[in-house]
Protein backbone atom coordinates (compact mmCIF):
# COMPACT_ATOMS: atom_id res chain seq x y z
CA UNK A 1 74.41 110.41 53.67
CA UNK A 2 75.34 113.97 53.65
CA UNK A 3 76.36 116.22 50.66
CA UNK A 4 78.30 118.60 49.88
CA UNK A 5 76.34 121.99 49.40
CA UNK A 6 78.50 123.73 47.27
CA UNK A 7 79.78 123.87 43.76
CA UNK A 8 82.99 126.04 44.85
CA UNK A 9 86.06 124.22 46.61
CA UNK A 10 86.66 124.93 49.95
CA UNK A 11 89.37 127.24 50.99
CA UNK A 12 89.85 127.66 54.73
CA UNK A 13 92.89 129.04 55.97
CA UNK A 14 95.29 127.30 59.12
CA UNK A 15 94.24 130.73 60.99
CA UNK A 16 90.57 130.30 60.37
CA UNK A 17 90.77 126.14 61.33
CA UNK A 18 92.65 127.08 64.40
CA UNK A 19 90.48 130.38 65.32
CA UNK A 20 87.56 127.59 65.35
CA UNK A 21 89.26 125.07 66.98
CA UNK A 22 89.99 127.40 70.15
CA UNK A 23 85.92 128.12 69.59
CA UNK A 24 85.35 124.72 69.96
CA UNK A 25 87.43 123.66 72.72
CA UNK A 26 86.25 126.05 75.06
CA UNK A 27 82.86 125.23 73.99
CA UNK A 28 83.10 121.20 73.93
CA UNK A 29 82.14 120.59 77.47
CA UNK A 30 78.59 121.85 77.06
CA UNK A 31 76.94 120.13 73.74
CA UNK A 32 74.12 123.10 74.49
CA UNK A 33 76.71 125.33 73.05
CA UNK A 34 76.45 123.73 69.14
CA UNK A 35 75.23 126.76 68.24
CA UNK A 36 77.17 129.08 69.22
CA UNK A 37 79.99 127.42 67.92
CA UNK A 38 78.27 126.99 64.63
CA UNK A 39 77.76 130.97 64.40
CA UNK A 40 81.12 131.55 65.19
CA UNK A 41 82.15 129.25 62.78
CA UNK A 42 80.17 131.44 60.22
CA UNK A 43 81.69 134.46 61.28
CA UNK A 44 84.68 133.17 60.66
CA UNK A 45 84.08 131.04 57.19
CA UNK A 46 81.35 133.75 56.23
CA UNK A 47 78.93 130.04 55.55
CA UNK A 48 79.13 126.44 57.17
CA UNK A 49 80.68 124.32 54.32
CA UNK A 50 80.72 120.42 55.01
CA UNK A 51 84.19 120.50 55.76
CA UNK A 52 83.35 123.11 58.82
CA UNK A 53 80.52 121.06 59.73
CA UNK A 54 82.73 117.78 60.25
CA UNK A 55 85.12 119.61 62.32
CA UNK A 56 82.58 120.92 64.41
CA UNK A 57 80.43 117.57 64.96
CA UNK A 58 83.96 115.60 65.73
CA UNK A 59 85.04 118.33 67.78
CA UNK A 60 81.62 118.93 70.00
CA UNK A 61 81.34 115.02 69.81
CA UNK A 62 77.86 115.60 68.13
CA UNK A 63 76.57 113.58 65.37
CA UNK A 64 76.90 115.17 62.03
CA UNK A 65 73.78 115.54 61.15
CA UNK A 66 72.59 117.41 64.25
CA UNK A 67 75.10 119.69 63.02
CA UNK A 68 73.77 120.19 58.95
CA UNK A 69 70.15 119.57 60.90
CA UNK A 70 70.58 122.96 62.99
CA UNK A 71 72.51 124.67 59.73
CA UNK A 72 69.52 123.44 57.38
CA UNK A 73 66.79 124.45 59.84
CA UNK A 74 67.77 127.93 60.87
CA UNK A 75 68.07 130.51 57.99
CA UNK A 76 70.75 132.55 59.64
CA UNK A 77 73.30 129.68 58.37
CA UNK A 78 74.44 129.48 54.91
CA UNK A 79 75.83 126.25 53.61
CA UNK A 80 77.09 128.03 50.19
CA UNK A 81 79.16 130.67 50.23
CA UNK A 82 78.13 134.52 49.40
CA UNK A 83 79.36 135.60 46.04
CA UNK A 84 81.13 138.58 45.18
CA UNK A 85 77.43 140.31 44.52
CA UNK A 86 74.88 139.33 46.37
CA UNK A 87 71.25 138.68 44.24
CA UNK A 88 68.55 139.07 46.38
CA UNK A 89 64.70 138.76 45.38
CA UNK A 90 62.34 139.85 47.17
CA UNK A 91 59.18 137.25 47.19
CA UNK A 92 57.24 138.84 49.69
CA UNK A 93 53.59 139.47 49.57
CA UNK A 94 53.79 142.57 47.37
CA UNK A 95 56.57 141.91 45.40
CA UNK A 96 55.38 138.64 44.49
CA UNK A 97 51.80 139.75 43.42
CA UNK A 98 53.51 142.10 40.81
CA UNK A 99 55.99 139.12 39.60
CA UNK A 100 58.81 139.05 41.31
CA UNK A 101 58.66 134.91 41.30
CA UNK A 102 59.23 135.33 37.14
CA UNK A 103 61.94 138.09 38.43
CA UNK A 104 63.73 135.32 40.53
CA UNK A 105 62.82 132.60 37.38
CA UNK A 106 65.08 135.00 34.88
CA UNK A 107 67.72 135.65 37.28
CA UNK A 108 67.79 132.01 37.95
CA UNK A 109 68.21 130.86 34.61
CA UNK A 110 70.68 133.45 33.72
CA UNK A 111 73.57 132.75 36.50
CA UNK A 112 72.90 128.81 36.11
CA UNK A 113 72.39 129.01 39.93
CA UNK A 114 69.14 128.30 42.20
CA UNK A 115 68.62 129.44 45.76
CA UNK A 116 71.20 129.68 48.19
CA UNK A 117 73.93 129.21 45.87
CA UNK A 118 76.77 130.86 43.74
CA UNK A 119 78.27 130.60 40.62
CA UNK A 120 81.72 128.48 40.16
CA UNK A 121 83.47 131.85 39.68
CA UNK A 122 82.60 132.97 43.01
CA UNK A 123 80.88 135.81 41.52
CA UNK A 124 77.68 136.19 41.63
CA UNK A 125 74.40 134.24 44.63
CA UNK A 126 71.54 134.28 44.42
CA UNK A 127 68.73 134.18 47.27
CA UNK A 128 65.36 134.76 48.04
CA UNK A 129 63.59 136.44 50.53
CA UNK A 130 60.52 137.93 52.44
CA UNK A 131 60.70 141.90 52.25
CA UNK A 132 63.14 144.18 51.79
CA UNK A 133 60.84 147.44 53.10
CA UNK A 134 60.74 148.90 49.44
CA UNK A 135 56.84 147.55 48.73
CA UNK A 136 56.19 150.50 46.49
CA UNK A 137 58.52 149.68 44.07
CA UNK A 138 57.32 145.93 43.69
CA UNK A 139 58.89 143.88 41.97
CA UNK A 140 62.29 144.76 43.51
CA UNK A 141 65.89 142.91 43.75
CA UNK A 142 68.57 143.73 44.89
CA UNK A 143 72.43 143.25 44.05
CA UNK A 144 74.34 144.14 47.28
CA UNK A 145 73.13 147.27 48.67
CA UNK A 146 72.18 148.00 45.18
CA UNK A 147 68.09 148.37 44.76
CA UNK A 148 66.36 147.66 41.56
CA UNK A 149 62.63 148.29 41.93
CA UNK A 150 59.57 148.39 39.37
CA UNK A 151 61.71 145.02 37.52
CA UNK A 152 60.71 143.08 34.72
CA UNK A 153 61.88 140.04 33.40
CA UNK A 154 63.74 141.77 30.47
CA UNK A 155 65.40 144.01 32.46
CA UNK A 156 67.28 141.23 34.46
CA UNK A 157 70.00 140.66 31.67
CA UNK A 158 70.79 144.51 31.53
CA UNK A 159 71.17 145.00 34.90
CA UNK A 160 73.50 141.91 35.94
CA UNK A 161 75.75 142.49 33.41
CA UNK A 162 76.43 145.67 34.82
CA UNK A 163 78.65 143.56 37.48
CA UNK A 164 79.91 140.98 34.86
């Protein structure tokens, strides 16, 4: 049986529902399509919650877990929504030789959230990922567009509350 992904209610709008329905009905006669329909879905939800994902399986007439199969094998597709500030830790080769897993561990533990999640205020998520093109400042993370490089685990508090 599939789960909801998220800790944070759902909140589409009629004009989002009905901006993906029109997706979906000009889409229905060709299954092949499921994709397209589920990246215009998350253009228009900004992530594929469950509720998005039974609308799309009953309205492509696909089973619903092809649909969360696609969304959970493809990284472009987010089944939790993005926070107001985006964490993102880099775990790529240099990074992660300097400690950027103990980086991701701190930041972890202090928003209560794991990977691919957010906090219940909508705040902050958190996410990991393979480079960001700043090796020389290993261990880096950002928030945002914001770049934090040369981190250590003590630093972490410090710098998130700065968007608290």
């Amino acid at each position: 049986m599939l789960k909801k992904m998220s800790k944070i209610p759902f909140h589409g709008t009629p004009e989002q529902e009905a901006e993906l329905k029109a997706c979906i009905d000009a889409s229905k006669h060709d299954k092949h399509l499921l994709m397209t329909v589920m990246q215009k879905a998350q253009d228009i939800y900004g992530y594929l919650p469950f509720e998005v994902q039974v609308m799309i399986a009953e309205g492509m007439d696909v089973p619903l877990e092809k649909v969360y199969g696609v969304s959970t094998f493809y990284a472009q597709f987010a089944l939790s929504p993005k926070g107001q500030y985006n964490v993102s830790v880099c775990l790529g080769t240099a990074c992660y030789v300097k400690g950027s897993q103990a980086i991701f561990d701190e930041i972890s533990k202090e928003l209560a959230i794991s990977s691919g999640e957010c906090t219940e205020d909508g705040k902050f998520s958190l996410e990991d990922c393979r480079c960001v093109g700043a090796c020389g400042l290993a261990p880096v993370f950002m928030v945002n567009d914001d770049v934090y490089g040369k981190v250590t685990p003590d630093q972490v508090k410090k710098i998130l509350a700065k968007y608290a």
